[in-house]
PDB file of N, CA and C in Angstrom:
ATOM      1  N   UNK A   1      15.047 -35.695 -61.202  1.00  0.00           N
ATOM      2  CA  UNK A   1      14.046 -35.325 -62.164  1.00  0.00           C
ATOM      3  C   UNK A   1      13.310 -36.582 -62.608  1.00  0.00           C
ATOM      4  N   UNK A   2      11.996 -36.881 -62.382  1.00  0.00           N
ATOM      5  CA  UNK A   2      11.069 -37.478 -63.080  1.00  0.00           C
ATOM      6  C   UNK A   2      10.347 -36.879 -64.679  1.00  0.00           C
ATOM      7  N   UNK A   3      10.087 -36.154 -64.957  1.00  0.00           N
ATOM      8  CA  UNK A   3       9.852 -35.391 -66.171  1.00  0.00           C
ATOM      9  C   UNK A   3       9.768 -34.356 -66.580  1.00  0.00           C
ATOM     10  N   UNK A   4      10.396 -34.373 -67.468  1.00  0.00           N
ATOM     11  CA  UNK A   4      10.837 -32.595 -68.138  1.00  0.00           C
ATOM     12  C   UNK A   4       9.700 -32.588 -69.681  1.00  0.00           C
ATOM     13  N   UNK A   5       9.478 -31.695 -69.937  1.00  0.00           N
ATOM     14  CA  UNK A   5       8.944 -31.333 -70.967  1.00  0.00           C
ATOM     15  C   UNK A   5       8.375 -30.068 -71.439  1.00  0.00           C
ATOM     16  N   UNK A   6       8.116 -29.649 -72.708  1.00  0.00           N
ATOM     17  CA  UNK A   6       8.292 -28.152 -72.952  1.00  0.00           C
ATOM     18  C   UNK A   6       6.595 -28.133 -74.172  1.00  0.00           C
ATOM     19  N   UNK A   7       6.528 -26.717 -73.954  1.00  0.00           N
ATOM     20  CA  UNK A   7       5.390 -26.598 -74.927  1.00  0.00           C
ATOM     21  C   UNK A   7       5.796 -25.059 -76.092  1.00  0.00           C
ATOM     22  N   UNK A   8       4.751 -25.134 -77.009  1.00  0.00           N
ATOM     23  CA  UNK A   8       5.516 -23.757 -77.824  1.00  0.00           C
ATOM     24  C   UNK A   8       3.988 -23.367 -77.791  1.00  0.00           C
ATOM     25  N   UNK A   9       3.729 -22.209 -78.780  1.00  0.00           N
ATOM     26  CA  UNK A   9       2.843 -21.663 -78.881  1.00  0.00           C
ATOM     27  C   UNK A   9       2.180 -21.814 -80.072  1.00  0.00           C
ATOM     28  N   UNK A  10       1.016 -22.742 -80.615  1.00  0.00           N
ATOM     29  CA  UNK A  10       0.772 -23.142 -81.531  1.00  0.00           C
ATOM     30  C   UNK A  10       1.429 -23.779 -82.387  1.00  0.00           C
ATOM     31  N   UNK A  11       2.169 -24.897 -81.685  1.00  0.00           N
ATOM     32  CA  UNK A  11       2.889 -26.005 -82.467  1.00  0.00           C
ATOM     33  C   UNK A  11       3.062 -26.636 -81.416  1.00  0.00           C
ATOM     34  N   UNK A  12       4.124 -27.476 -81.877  1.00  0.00           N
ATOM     35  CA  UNK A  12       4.224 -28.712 -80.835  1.00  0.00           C
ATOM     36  C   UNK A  12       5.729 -28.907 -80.674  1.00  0.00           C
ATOM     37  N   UNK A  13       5.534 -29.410 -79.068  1.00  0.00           N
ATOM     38  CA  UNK A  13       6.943 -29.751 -78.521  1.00  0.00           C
ATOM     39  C   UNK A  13       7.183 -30.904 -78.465  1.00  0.00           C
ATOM     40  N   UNK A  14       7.557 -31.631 -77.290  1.00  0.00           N
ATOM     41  CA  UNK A  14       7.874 -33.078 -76.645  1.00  0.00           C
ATOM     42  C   UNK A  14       8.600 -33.160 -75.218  1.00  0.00           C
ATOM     43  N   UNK A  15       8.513 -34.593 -75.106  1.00  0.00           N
ATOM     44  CA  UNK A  15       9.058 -34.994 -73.863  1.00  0.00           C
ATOM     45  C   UNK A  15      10.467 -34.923 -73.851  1.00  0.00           C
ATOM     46  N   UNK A  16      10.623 -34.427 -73.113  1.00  0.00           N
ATOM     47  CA  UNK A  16      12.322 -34.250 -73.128  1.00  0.00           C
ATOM     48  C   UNK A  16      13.447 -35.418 -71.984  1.00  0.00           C
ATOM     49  N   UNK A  17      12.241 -35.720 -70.770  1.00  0.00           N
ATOM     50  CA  UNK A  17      12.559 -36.788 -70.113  1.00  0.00           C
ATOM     51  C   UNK A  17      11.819 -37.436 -69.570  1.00  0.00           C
ATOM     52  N   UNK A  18      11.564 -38.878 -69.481  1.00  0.00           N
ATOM     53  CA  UNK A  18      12.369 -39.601 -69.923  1.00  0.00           C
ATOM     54  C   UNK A  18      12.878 -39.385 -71.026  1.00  0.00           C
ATOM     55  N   UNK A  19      13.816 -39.949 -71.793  1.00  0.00           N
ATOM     56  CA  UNK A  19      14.280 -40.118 -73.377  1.00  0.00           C
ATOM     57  C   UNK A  19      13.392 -40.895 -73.951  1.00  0.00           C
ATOM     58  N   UNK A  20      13.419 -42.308 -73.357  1.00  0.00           N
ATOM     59  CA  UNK A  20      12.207 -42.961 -74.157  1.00  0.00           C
ATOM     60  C   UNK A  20      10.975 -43.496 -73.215  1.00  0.00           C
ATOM     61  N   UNK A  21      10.310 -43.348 -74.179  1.00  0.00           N
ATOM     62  CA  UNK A  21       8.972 -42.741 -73.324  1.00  0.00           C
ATOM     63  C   UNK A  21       8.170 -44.576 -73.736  1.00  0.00           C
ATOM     64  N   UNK A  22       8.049 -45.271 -72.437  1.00  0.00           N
ATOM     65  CA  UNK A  22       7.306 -47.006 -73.168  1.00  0.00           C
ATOM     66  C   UNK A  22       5.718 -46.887 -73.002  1.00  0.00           C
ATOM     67  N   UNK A  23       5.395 -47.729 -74.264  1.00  0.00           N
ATOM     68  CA  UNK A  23       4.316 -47.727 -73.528  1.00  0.00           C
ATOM     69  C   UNK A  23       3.549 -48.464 -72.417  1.00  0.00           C
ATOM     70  N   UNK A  24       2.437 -47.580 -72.142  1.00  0.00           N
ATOM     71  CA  UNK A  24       1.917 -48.222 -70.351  1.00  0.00           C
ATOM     72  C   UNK A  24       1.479 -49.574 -70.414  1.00  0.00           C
ATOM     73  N   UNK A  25       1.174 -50.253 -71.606  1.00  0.00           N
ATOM     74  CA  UNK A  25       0.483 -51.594 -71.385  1.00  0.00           C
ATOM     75  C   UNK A  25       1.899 -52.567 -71.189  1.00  0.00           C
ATOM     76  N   UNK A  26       3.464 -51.710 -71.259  1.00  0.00           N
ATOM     77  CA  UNK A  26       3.754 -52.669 -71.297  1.00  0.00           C
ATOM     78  C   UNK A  26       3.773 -53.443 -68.865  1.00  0.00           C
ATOM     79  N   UNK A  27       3.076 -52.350 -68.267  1.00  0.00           N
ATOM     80  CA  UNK A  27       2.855 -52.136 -66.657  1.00  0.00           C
ATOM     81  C   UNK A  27       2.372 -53.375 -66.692  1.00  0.00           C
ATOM     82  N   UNK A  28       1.710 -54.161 -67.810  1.00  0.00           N
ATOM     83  CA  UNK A  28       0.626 -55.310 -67.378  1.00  0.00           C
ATOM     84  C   UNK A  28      -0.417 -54.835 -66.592  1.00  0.00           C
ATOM     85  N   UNK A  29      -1.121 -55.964 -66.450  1.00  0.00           N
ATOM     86  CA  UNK A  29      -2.804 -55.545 -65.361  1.00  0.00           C
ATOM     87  C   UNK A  29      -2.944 -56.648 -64.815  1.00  0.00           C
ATOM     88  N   UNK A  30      -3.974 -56.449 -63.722  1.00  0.00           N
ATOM     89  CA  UNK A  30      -4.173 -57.695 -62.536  1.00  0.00           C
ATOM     90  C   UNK A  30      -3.042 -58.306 -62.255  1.00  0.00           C
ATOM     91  N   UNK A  31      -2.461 -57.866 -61.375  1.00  0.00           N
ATOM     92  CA  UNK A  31      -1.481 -58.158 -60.815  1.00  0.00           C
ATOM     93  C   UNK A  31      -1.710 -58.180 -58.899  1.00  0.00           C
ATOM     94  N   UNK A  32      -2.799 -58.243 -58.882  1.00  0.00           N
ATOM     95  CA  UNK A  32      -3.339 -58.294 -57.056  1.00  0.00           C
ATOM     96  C   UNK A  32      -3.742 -57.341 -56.761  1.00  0.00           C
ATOM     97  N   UNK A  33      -3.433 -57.287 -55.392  1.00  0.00           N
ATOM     98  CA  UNK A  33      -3.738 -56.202 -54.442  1.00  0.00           C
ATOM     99  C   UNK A  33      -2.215 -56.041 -53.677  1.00  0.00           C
ATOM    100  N   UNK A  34      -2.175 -54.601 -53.228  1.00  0.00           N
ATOM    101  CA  UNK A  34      -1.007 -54.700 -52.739  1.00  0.00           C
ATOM    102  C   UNK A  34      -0.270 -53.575 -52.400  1.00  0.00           C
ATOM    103  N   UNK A  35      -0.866 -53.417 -53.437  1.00  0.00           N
ATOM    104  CA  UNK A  35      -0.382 -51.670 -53.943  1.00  0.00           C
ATOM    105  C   UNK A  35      -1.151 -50.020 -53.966  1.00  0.00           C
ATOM    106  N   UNK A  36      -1.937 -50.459 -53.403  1.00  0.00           N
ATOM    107  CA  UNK A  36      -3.373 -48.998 -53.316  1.00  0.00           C
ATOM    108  C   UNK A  36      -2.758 -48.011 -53.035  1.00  0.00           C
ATOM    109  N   UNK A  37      -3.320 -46.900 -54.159  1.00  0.00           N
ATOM    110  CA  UNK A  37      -2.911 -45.779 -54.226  1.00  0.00           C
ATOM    111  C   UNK A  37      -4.223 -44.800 -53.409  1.00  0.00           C
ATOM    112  N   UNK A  38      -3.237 -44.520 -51.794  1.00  0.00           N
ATOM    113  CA  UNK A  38      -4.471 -44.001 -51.105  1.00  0.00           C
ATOM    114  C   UNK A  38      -4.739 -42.697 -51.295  1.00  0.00           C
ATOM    115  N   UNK A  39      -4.192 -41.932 -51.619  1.00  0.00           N
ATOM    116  CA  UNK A  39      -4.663 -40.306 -52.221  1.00  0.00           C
ATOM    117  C   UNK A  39      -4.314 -40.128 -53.015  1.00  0.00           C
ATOM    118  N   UNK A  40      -4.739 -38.982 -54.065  1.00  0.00           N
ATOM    119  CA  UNK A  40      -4.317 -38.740 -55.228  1.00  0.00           C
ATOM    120  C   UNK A  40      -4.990 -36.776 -55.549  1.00  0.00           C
ATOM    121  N   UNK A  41      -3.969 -36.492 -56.299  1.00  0.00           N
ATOM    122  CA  UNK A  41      -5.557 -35.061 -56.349  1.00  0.00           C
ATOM    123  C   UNK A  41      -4.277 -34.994 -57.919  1.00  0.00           C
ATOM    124  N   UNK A  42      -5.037 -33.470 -58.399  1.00  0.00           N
ATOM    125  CA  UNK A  42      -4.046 -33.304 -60.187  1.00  0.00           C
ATOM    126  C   UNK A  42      -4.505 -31.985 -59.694  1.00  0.00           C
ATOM    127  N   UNK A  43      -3.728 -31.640 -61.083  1.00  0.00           N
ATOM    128  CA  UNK A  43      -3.620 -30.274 -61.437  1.00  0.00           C
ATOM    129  C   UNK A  43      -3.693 -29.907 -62.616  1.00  0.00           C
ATOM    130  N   UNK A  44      -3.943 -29.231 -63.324  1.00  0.00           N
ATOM    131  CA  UNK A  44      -4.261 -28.649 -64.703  1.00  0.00           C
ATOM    132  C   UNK A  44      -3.323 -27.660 -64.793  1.00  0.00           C
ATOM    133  N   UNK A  45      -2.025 -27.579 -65.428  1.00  0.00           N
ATOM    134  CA  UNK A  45      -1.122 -25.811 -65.652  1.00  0.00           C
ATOM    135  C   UNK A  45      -1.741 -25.525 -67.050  1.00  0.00           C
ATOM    136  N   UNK A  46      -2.797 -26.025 -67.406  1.00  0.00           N
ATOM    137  CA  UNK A  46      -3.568 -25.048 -68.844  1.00  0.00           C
ATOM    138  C   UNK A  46      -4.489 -24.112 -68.233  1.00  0.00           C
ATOM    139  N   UNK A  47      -5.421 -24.706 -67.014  1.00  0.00           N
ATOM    140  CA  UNK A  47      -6.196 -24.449 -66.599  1.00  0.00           C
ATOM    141  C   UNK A  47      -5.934 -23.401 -65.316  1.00  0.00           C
ATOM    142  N   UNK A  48      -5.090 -23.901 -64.785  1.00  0.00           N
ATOM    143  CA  UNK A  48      -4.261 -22.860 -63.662  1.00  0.00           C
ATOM    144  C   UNK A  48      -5.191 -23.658 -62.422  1.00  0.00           C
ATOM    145  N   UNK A  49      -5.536 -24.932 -62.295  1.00  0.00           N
ATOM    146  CA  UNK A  49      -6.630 -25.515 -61.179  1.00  0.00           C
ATOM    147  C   UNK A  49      -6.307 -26.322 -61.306  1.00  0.00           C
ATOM    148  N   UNK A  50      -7.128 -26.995 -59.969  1.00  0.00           N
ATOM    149  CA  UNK A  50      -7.152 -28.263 -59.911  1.00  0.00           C
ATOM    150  C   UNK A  50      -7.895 -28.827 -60.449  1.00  0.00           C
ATOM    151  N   UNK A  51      -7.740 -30.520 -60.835  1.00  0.00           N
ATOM    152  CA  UNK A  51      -8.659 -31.529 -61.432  1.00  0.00           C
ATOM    153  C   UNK A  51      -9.636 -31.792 -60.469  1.00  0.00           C
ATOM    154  N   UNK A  52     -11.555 -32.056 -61.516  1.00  0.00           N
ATOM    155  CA  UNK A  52     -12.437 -32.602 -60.683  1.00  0.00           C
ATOM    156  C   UNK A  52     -11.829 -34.106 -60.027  1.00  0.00           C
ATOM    157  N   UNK A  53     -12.810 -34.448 -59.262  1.00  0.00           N
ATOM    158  CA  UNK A  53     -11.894 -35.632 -58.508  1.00  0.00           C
ATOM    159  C   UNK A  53     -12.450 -36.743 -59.380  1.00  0.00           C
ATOM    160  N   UNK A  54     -13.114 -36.971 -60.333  1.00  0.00           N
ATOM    161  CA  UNK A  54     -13.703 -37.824 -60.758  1.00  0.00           C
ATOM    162  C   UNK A  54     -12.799 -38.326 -62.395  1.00  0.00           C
ATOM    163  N   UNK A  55     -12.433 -36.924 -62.203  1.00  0.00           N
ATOM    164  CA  UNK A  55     -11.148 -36.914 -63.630  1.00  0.00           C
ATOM    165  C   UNK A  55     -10.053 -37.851 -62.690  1.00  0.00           C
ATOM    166  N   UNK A  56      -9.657 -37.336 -61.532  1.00  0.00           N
ATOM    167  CA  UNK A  56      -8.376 -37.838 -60.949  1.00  0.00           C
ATOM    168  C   UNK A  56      -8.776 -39.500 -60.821  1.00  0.00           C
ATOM    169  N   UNK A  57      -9.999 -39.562 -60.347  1.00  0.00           N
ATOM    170  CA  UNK A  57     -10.479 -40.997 -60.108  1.00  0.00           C
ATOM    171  C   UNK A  57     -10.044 -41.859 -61.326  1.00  0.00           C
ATOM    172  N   UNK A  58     -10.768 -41.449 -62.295  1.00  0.00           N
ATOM    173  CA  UNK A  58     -10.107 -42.672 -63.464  1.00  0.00           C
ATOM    174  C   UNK A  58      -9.084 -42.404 -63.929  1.00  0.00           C
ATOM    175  N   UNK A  59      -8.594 -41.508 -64.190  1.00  0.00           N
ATOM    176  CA  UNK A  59      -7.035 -41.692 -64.697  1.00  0.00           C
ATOM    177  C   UNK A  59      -6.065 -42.428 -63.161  1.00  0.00           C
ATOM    178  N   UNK A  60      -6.201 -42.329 -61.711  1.00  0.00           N
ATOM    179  CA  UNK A  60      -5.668 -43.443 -61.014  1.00  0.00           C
ATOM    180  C   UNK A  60      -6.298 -44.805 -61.204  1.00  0.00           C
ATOM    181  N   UNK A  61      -7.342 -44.850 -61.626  1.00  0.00           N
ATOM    182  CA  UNK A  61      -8.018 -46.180 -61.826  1.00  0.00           C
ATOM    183  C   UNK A  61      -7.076 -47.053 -62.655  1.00  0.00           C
ATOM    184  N   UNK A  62      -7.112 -46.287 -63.604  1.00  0.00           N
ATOM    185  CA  UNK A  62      -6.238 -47.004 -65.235  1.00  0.00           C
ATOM    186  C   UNK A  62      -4.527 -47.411 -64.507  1.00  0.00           C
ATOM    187  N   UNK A  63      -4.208 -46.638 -63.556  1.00  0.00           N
ATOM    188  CA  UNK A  63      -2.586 -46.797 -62.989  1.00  0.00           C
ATOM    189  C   UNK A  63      -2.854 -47.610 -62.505  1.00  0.00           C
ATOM    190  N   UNK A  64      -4.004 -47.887 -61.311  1.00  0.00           N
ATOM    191  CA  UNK A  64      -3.988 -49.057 -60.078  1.00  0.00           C
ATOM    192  C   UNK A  64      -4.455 -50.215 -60.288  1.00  0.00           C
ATOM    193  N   UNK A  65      -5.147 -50.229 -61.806  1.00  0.00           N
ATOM    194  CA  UNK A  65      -5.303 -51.625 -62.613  1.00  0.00           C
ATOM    195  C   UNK A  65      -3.239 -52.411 -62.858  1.00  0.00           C
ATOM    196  N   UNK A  66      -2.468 -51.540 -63.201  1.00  0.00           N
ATOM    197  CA  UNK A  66      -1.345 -52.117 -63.410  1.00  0.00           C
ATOM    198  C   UNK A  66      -0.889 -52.489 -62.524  1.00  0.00           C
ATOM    199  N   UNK A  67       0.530 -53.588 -62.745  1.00  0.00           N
ATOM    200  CA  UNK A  67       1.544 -53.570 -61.552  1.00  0.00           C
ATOM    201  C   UNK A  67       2.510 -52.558 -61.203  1.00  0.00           C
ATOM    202  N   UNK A  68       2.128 -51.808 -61.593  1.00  0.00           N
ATOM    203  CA  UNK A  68       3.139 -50.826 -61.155  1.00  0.00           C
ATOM    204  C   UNK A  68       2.734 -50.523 -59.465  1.00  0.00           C
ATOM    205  N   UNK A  69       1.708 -50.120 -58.824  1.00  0.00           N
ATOM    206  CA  UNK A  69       1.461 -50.108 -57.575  1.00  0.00           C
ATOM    207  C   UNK A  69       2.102 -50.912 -56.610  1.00  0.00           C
ATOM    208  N   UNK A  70       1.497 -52.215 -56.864  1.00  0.00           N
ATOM    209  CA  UNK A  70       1.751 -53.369 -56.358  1.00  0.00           C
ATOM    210  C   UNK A  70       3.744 -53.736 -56.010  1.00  0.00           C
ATOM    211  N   UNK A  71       4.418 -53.233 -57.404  1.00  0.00           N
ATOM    212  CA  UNK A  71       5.799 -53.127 -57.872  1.00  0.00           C
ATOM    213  C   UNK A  71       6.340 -51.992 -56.512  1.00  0.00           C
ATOM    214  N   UNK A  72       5.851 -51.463 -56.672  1.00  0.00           N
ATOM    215  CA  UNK A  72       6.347 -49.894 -55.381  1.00  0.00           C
ATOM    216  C   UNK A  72       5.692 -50.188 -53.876  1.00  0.00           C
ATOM    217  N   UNK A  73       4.794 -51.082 -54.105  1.00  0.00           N
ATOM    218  CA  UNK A  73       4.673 -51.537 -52.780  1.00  0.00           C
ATOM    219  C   UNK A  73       5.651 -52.024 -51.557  1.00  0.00           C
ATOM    220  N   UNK A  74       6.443 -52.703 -52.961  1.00  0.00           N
ATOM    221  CA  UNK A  74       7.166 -54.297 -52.457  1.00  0.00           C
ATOM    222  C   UNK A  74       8.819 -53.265 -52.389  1.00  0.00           C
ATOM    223  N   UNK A  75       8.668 -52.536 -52.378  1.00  0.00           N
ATOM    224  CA  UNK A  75      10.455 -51.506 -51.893  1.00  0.00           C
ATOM    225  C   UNK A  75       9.356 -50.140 -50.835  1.00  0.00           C
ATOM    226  N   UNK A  76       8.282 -50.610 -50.002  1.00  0.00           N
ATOM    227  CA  UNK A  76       8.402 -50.028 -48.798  1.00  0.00           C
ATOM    228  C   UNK A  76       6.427 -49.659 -49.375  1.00  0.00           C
ATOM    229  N   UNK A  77       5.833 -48.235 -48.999  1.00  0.00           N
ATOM    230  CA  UNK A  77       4.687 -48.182 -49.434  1.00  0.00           C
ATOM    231  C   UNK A  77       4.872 -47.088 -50.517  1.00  0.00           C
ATOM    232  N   UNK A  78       3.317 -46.995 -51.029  1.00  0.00           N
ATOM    233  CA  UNK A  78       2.718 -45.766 -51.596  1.00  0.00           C
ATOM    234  C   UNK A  78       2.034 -45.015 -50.930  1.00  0.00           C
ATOM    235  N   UNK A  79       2.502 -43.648 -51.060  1.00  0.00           N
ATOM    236  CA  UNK A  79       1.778 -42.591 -50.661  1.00  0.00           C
ATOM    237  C   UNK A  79       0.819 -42.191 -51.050  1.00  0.00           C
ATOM    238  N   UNK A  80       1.061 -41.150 -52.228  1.00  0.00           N
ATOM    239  CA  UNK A  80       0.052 -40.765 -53.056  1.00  0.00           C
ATOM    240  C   UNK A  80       0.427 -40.351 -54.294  1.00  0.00           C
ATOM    241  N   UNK A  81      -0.431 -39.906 -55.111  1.00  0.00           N
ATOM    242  CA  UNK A  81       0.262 -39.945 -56.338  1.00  0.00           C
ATOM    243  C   UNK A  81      -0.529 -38.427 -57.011  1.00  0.00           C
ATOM    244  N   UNK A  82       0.106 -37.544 -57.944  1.00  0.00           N
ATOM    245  CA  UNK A  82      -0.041 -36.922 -58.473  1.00  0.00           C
ATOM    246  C   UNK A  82      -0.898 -36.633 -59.882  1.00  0.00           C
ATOM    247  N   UNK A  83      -1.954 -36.182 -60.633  1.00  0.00           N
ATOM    248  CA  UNK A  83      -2.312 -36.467 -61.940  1.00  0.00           C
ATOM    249  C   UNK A  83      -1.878 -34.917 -63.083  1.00  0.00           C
ATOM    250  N   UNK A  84      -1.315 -35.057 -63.959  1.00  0.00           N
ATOM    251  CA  UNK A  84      -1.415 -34.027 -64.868  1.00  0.00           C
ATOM    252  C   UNK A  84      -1.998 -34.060 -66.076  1.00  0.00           C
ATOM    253  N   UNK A  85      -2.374 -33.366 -66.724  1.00  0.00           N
ATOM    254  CA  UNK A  85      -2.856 -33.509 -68.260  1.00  0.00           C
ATOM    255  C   UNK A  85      -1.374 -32.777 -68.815  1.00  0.00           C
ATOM    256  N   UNK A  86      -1.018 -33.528 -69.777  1.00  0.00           N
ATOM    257  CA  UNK A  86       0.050 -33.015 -70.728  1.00  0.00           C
ATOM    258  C   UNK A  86      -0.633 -32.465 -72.348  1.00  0.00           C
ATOM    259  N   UNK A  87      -0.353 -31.552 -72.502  1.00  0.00           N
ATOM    260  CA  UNK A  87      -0.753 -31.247 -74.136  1.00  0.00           C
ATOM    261  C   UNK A  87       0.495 -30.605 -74.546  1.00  0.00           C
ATOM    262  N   UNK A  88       0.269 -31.037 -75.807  1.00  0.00           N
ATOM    263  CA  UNK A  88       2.128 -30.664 -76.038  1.00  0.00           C
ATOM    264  C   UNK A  88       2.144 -29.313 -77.082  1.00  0.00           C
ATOM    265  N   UNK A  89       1.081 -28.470 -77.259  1.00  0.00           N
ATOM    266  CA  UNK A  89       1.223 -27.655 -77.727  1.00  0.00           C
ATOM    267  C   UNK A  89       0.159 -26.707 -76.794  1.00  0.00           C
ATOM    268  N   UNK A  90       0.794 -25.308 -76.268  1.00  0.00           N
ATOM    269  CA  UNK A  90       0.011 -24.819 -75.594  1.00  0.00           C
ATOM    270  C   UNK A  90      -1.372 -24.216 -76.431  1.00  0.00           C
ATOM    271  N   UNK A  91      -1.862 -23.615 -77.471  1.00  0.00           N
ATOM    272  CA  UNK A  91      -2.546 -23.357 -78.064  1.00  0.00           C
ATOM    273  C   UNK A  91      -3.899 -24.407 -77.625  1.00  0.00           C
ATOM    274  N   UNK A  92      -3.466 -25.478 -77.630  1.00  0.00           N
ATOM    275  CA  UNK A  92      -4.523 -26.447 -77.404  1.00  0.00           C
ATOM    276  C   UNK A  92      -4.365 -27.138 -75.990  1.00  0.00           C
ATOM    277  N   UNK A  93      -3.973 -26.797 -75.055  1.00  0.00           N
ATOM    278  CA  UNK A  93      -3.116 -27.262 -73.907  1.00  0.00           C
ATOM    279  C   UNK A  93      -4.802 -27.123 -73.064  1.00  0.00           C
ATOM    280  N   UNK A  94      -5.397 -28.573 -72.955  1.00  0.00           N
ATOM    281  CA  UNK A  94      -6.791 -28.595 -72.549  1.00  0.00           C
ATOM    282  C   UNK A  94      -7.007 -29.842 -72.140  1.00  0.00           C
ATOM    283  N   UNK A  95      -7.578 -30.353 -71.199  1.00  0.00           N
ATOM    284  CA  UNK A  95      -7.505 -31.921 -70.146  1.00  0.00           C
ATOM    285  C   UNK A  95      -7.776 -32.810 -71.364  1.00  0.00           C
ATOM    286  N   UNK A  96      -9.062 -32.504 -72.354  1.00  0.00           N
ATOM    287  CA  UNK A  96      -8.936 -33.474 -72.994  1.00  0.00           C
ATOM    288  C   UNK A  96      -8.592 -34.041 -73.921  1.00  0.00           C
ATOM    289  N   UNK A  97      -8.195 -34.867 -74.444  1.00  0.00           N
ATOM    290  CA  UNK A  97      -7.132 -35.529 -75.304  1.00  0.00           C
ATOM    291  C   UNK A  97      -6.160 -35.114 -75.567  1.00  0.00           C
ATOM    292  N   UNK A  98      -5.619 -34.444 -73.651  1.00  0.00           N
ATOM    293  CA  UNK A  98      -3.996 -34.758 -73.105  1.00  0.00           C
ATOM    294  C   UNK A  98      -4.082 -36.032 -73.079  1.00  0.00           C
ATOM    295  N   UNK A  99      -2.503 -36.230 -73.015  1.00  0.00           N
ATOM    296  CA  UNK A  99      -1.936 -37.442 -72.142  1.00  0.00           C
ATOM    297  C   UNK A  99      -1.872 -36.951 -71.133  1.00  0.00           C
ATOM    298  N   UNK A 100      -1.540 -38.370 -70.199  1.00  0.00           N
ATOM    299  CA  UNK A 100      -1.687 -38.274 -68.559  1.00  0.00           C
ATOM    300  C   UNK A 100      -0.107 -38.175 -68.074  1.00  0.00           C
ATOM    301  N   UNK A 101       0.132 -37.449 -67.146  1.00  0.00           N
ATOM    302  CA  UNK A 101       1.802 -37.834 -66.460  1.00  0.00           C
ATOM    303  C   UNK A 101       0.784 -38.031 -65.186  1.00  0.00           C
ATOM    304  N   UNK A 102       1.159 -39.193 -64.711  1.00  0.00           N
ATOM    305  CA  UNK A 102       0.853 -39.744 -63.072  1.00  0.00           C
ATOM    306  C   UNK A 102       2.154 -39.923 -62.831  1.00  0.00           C
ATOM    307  N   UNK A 103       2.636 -38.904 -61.508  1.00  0.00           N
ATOM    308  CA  UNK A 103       3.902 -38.980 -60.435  1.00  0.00           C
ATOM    309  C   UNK A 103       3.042 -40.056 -58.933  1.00  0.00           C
ATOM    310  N   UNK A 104       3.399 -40.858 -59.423  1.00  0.00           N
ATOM    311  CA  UNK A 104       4.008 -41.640 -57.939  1.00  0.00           C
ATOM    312  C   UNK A 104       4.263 -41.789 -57.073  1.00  0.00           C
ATOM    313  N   UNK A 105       3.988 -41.448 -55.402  1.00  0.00           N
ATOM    314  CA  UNK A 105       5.337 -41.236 -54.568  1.00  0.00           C
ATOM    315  C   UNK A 105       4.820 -42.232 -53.642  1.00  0.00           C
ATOM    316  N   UNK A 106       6.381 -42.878 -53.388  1.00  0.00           N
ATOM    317  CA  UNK A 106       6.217 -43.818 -52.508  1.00  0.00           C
ATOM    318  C   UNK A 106       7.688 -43.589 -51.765  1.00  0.00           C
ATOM    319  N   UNK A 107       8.131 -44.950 -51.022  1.00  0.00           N
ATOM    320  CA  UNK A 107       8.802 -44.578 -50.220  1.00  0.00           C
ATOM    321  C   UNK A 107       9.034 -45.961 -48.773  1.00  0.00           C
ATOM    322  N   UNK A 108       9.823 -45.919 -47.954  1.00  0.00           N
ATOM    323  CA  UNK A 108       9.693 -46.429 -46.312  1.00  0.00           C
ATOM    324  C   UNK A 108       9.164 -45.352 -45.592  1.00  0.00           C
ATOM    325  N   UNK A 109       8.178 -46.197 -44.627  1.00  0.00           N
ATOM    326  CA  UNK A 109       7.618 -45.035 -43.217  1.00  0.00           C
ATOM    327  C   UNK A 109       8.619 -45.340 -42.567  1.00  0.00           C
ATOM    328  N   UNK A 110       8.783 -44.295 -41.774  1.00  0.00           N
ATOM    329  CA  UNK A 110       9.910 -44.622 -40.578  1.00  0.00           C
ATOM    330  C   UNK A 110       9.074 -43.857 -39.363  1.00  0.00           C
TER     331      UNK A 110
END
């Protein structure tokens, strides 16, 4: 499990996993090249669709500024990576001013 989390119906839930949730600046930025995240697409479960690609574009932008890419590079490559909007109360459960969950996947080619 990478992340669990729950919503109610006009109130609010939370993240249930991780436990503690850091924040992203602590990823740092400019950290090279190294790490390119070559596909990406999202999904909306408020919306029941997929994200425009231009939504997916900058919210990977903001990831592939960090080291985190670069970090997953260096234990084999990156694949592609996933985008969600999180809203933590479904009532309002709407792309914008969610938070982002970006899944990751990387890995060795063999």
């Amino acid at each position: 499990m990478v992340f669990a989390a729950s919503v109610v119906w006009a109130g609010r839930e939370d993240i249930r996993f991780p436990a503690e949730w850091r924040d992203p600046s602590e990823l740092g930025e400019g950290c090279g090249r190294g790490g390119d995240i070559p596909r990406a697409h999202g999904y909306s479960l408020g919306a029941g669709a997929g994200l425009e690609a231009a939504t997916v574009d900058r919210v990977i932008g903001a990831v592939a500024r960090t080291a985190l890419p670069a970090a997953l590079a260096q234990g084999g490559s990156v694949f592609d990576a996933v985008v969600l909007p999180y809203g933590r109360s479904s009532g309002g459960l709407v792309d914008e001013g969610a938070e982002w969950i970006v899944v990751v996947n990387g890995g060795w080619m063999e």
